[in-house]
Protein backbone atom coordinates (compact mmCIF):
# COMPACT_ATOMS: atom_id res chain seq x y z
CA UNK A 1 3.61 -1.61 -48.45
CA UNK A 2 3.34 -5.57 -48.10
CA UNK A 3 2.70 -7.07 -44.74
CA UNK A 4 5.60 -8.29 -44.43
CA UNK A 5 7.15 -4.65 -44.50
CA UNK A 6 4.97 -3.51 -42.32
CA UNK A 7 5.90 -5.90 -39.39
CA UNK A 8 9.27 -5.44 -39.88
CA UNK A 9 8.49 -1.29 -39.28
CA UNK A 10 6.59 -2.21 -36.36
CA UNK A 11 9.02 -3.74 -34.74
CA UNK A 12 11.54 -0.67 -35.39
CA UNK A 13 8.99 1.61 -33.49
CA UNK A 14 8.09 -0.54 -30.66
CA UNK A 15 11.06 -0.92 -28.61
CA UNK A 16 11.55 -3.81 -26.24
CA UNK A 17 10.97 -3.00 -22.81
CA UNK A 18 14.31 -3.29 -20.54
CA UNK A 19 13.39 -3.96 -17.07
CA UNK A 20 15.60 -3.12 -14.11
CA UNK A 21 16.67 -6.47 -12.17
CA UNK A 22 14.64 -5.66 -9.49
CA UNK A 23 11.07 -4.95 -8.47
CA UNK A 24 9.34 -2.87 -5.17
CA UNK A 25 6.18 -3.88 -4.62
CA UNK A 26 3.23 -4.51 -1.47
CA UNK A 27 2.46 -8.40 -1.37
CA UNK A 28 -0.46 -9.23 0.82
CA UNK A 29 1.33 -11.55 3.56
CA UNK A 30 0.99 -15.07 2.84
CA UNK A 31 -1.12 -14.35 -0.04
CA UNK A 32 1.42 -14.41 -3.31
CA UNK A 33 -0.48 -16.19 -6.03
CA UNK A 34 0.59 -15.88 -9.89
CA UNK A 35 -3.00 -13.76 -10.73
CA UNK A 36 -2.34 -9.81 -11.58
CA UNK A 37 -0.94 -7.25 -10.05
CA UNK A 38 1.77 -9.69 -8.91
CA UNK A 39 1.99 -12.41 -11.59
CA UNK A 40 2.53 -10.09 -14.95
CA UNK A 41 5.05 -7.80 -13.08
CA UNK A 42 7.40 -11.30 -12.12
CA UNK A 43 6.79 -12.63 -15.10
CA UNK A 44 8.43 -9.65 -17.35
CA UNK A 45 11.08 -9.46 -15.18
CA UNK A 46 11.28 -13.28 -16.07
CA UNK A 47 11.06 -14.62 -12.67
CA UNK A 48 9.48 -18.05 -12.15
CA UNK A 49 5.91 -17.09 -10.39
CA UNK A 50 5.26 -20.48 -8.88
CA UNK A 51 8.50 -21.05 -6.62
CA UNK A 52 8.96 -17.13 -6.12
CA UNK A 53 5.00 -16.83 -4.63
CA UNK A 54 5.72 -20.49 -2.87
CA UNK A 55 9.04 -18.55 -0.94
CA UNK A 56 7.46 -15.68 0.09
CA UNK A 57 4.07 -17.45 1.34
CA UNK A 58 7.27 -19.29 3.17
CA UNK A 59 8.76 -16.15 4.41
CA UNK A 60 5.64 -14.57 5.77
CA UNK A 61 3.87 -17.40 7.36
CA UNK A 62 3.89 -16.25 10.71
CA UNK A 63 2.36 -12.62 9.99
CA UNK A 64 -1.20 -12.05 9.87
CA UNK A 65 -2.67 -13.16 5.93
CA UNK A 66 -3.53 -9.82 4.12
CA UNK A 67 -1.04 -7.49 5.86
CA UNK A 68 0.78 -5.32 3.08
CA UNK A 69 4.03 -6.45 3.29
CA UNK A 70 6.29 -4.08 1.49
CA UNK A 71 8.61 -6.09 -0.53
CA UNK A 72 12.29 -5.42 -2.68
CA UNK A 73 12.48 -8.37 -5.21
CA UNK A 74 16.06 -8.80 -6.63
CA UNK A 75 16.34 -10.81 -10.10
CA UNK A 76 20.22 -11.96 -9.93
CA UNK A 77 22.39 -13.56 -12.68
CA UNK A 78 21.67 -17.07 -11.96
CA UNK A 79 17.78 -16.32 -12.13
CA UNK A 80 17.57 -17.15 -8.61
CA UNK A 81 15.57 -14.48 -6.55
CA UNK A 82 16.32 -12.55 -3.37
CA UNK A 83 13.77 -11.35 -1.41
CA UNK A 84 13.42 -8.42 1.32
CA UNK A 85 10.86 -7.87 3.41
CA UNK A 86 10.02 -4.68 5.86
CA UNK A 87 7.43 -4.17 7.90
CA UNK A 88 4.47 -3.13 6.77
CA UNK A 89 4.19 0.56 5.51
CA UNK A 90 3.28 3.36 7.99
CA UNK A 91 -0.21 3.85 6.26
CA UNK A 92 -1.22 0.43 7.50
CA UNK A 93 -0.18 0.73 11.33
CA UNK A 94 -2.18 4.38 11.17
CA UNK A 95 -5.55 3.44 9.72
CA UNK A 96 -5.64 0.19 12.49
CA UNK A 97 -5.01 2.56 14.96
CA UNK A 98 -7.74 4.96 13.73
CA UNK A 99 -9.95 2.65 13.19
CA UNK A 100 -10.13 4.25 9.58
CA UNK A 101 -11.33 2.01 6.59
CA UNK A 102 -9.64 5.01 4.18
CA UNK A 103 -8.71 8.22 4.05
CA UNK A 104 -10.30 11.17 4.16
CA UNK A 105 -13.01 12.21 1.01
CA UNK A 106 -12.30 15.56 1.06
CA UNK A 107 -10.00 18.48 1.51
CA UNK A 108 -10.05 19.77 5.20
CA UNK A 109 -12.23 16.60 6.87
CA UNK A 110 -10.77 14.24 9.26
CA UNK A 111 -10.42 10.85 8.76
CA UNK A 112 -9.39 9.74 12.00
CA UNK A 113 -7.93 11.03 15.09
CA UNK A 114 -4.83 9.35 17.24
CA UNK A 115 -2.96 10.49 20.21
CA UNK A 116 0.75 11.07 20.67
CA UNK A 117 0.78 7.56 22.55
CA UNK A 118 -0.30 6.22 19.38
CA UNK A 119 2.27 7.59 17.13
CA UNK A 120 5.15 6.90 19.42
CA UNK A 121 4.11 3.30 19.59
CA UNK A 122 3.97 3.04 15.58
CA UNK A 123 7.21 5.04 15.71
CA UNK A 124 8.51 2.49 18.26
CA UNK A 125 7.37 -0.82 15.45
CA UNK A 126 8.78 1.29 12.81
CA UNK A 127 12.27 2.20 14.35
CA UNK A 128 12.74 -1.78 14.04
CA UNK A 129 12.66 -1.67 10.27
CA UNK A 130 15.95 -1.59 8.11
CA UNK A 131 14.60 1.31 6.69
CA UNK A 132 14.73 3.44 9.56
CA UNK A 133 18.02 2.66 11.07
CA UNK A 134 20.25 5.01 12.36
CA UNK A 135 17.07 7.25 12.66
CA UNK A 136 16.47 9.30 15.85
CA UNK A 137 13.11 8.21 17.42
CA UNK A 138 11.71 11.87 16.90
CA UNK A 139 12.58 11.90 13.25
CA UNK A 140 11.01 8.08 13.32
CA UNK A 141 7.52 10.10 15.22
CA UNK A 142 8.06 13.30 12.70
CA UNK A 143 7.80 10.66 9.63
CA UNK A 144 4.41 9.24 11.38
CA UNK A 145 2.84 12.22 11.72
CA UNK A 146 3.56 13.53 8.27
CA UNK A 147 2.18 10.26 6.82
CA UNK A 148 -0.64 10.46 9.15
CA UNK A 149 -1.64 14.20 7.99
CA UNK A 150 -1.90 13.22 4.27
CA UNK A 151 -4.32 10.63 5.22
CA UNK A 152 -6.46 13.09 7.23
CA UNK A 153 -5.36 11.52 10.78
CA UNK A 154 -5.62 14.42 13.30
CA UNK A 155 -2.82 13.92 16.06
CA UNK A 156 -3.54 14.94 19.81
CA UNK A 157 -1.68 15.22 22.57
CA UNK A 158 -4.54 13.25 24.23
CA UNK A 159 -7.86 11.00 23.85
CA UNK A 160 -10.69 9.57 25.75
CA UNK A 161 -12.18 6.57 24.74
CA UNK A 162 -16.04 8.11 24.62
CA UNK A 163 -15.00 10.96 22.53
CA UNK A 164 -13.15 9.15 20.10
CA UNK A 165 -16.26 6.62 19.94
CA UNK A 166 -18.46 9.62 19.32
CA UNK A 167 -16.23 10.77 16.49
CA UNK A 168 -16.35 7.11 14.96
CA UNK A 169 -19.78 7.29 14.96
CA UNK A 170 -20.38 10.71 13.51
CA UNK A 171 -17.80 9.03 10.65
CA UNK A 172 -19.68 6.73 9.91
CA UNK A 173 -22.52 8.65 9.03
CA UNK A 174 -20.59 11.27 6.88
CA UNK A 175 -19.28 8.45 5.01
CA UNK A 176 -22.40 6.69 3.93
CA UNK A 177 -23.70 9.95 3.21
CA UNK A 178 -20.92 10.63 1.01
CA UNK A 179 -21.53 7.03 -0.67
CA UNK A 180 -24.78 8.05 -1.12
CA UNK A 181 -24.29 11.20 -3.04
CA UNK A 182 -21.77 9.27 -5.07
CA UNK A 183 -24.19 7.10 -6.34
CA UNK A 184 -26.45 9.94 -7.26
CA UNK A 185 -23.93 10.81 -9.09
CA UNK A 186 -23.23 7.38 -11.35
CA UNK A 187 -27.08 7.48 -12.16
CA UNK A 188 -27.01 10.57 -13.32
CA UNK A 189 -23.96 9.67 -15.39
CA UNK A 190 -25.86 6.51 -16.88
CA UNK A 191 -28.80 8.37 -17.93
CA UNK A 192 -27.25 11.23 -20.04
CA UNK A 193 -26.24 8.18 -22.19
């Protein structure tokens, strides 16, 4: 088979990718620059990276830099751009909170631990979002504390200040313990080979 054949096969079998005319993505707030994740993903989609990342710096000038912003890009007709933004996601407001870096590193351990006054006041942010509209503030708290279990945030009806600074603490240790046995681990890795 020439090489010109060949090509013309390869074409057959690899498909062009069809892209829907929209994208969902988390844009660090005022921080939209054409380098990856952000700059490929526009750029299939065939939207122009330099004036779309110069709007939404634009549109989220007055929030802190580096805050997720969830964001719903819509490519329309014209190739103009239209551009949502919510508040950021519910992960975000519940590791501040915490005072949580991450999640929890293994099944059963805590990574944090907020009281109801906590979650009500996230639920309270949240309830302003389009997303949650028409949403009953206990559904709005329900959502916050489901999102706060899969991160390993225990929720309690109430908190002192000294305990919770003792908990932090004893965190803190389990943690670099934990990044301590991981890098056992990557030695060990290296040396088999």
């Amino acid at each position: 088979m020439s090489k010109k054949a060949a090509t013309k096969v390869m074409r057959k079998v690899a498909e062009k990718v069809i892209h829907p005319p929209y994208l969902k993505t988390n844009i660090p707030a005022g921080q939209a620059v054409a380098a990856p994740p952000l700059g490929p993903q526009l750029g299939q989609r065939g939207i122009q990276i330099g004036p779309f990342c110069k709007q939404f710096n634009e549109i989220t000038k007055d929030i802190k830099p580096g805050i997720p912003i969830p964001t719903f890009i819509e490519l329309k007709p014209d190739r103009s751009v239209g551009i949502t933004c919510y508040l950021p996601p519910n992960t975000y407001f519940l590791k501040m909170a915490a005072g949580a870096t991450k999640g929890t590193t293994g099944h059963g351990e805590v990574a944090g631990i907020l009281s109801l006054k906590h979650i009500y006041e996230i639920a309270k942010i949240k309830s302003k979002d389009q997303r949650f509209l028409g949403m009953s503030m206990e559904n709005i708290c329900k959502s916050v504390i489901g999102t706060a279990h899969s991160l390993g945030i225990k929720v309690v009806p109430s908190l002192e200040a000294a305990e919770y600074a003792d908990f932090l603490e004893e965190r803190k240790e389990r943690l670099k313990a934990h990044e301590e046995n991981l890098e056992e681990i990557r030695k060990s890795k290296l040396l088999r080979f």
